[in-house]
Protein backbone atom coordinates (compact mmCIF):
# COMPACT_ATOMS: atom_id res chain seq x y z
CA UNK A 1 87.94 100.70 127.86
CA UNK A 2 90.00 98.40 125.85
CA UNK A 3 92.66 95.48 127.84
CA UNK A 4 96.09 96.84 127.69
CA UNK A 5 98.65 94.17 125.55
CA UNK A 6 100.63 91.62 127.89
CA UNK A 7 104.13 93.36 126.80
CA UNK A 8 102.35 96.67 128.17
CA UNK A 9 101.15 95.56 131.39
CA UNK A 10 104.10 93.22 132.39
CA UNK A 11 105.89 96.77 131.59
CA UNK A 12 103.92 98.80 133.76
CA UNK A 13 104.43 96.49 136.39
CA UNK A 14 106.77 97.49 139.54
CA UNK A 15 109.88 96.65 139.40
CA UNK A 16 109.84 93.73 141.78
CA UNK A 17 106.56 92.26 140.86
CA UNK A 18 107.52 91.62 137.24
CA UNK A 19 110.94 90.80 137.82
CA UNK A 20 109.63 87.94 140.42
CA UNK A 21 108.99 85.15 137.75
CA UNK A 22 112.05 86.07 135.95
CA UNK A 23 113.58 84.07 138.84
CA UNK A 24 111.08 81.51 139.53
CA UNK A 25 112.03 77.63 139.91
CA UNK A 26 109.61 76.56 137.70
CA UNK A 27 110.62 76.84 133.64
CA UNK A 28 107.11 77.60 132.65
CA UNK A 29 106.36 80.47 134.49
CA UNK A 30 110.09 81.94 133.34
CA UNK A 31 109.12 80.92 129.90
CA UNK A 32 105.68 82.70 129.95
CA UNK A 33 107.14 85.90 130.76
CA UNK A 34 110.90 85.92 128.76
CA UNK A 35 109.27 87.55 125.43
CA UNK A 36 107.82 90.49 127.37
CA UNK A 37 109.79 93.85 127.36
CA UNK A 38 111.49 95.66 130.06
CA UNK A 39 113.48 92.52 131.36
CA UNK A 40 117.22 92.65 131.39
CA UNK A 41 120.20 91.17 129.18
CA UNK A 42 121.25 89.87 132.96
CA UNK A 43 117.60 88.76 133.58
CA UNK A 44 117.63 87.11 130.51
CA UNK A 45 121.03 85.04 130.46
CA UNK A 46 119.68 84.04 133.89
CA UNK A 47 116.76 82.56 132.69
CA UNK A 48 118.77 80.53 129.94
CA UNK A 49 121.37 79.79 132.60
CA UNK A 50 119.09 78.19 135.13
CA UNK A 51 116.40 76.04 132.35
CA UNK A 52 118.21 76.03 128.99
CA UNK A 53 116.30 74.91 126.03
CA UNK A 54 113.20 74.98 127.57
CA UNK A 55 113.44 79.11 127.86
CA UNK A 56 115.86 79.79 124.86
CA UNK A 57 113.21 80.71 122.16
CA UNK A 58 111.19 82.81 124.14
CA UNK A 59 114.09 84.46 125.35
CA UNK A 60 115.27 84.90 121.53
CA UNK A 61 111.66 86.56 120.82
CA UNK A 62 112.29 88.93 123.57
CA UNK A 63 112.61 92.66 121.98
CA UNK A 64 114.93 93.76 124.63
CA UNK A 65 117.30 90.93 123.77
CA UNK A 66 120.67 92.26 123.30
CA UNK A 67 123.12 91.50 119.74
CA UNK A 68 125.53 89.73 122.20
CA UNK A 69 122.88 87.57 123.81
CA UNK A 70 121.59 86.71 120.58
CA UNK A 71 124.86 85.90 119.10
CA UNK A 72 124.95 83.45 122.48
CA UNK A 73 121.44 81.69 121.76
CA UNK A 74 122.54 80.81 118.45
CA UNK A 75 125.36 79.14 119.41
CA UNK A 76 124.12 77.27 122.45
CA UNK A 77 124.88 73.41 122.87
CA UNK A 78 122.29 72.06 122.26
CA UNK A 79 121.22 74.01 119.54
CA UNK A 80 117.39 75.24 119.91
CA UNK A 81 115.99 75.20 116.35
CA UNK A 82 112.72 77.41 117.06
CA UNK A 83 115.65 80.28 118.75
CA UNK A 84 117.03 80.60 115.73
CA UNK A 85 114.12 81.24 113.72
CA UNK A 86 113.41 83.70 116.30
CA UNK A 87 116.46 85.64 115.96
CA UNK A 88 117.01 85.76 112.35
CA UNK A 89 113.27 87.60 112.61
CA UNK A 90 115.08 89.78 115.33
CA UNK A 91 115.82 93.91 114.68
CA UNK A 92 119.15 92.98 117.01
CA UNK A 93 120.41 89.76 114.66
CA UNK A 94 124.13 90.73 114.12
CA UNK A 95 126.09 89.59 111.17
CA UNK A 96 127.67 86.61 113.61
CA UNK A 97 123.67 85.67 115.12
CA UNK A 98 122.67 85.24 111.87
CA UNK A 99 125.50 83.04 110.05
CA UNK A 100 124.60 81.16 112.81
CA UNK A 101 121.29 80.83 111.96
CA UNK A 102 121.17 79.40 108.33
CA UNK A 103 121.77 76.12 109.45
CA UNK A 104 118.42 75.75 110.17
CA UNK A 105 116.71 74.80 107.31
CA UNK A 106 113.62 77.01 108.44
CA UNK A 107 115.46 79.96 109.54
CA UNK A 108 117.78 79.91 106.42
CA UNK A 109 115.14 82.10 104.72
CA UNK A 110 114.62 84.69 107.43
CA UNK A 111 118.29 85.53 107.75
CA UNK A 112 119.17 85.54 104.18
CA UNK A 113 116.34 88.52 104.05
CA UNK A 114 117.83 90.22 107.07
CA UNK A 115 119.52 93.57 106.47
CA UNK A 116 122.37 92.36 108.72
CA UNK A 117 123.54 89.83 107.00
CA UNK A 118 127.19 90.28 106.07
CA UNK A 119 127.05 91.08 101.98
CA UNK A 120 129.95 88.37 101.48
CA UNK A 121 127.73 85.72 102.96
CA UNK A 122 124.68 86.85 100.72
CA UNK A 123 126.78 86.72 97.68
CA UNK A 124 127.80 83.30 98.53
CA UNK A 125 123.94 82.25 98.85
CA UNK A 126 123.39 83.34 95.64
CA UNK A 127 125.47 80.43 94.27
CA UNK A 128 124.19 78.20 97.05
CA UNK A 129 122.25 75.07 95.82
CA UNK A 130 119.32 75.21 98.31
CA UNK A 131 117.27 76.93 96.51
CA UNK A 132 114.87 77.16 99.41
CA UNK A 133 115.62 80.42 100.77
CA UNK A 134 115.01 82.53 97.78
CA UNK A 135 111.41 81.73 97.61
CA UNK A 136 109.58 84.72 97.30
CA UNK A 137 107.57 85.93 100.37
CA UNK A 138 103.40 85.45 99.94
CA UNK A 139 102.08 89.10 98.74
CA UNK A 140 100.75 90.98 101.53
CA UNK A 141 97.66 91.97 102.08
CA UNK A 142 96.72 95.60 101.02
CA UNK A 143 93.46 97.40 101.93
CA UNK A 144 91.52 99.13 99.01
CA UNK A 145 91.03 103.04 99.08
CA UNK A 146 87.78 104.00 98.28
């Protein structure tokens, strides 16, 4: 029998066992569990509320993560450069999230390729001078058919 996936098993979990380190003192053992589904936006602001930077871009790579909450991360003081990579790669990245994000010279690409992207700011990137962001993506890799 194969292992079930973290996300799957921290899902499957009761209620109150896998919402336990969601509150922990310790910033590690919040920050080992804030990607995994089936945590709340309220779990989740908590988490950044009590450790801050430490938790932000696992909390950001969390697929539950709401547009609001994202829109939050990105404009946290200090910024977290590795959360905003995170949530321009993020299915919930509003238009606002990802403005946000392409100040960061490494998520600049992500959100400029992100269907949410407001079409005003993509026309302006295509007079931009950073250049960097319109690299093309490496090919994929595609199996062979007999």
């Amino acid at each position: 029998m194969a292992p079930k996936s973290a996300s799957h098993s921290v899902r499957d979990l009761p209620a109150g066992i896998r919402d336990a380190p969601a509150t922990d003192p310790d910033a590690k053992a919040v920050k080992s569990i804030a990607s995994h589904p089936g945590l709340s936006e309220a779990q989740l602001r908590t988490m950044v509320d009590r450790h801050g930077v430490r938790v932000i871009a696992k909390v950001a790579a969390n697929p539950d993560a709401t547009p609001a909450l994202l829109e939050d991360l990105t404009r946290h003081e200090p910024p977290v450069r590795k959360a905003f990579r995170e949530v321009a790669r993020h299915r919930n990245a509003t238009g606002p999230a990802l403005h946000n994000c392409l100040a960061d010279k490494q998520a600049r690409p992500l959100a400029a390729r992100h269907p949410a992207l407001w079409p005003r700011v993509v026309a302006e990137l295509l007079t931009d001078t950073d250049r960097q962001w319109r690299k093309p993506r490496p090919p994929t890799r595609r199996c062979r058919l007999p």
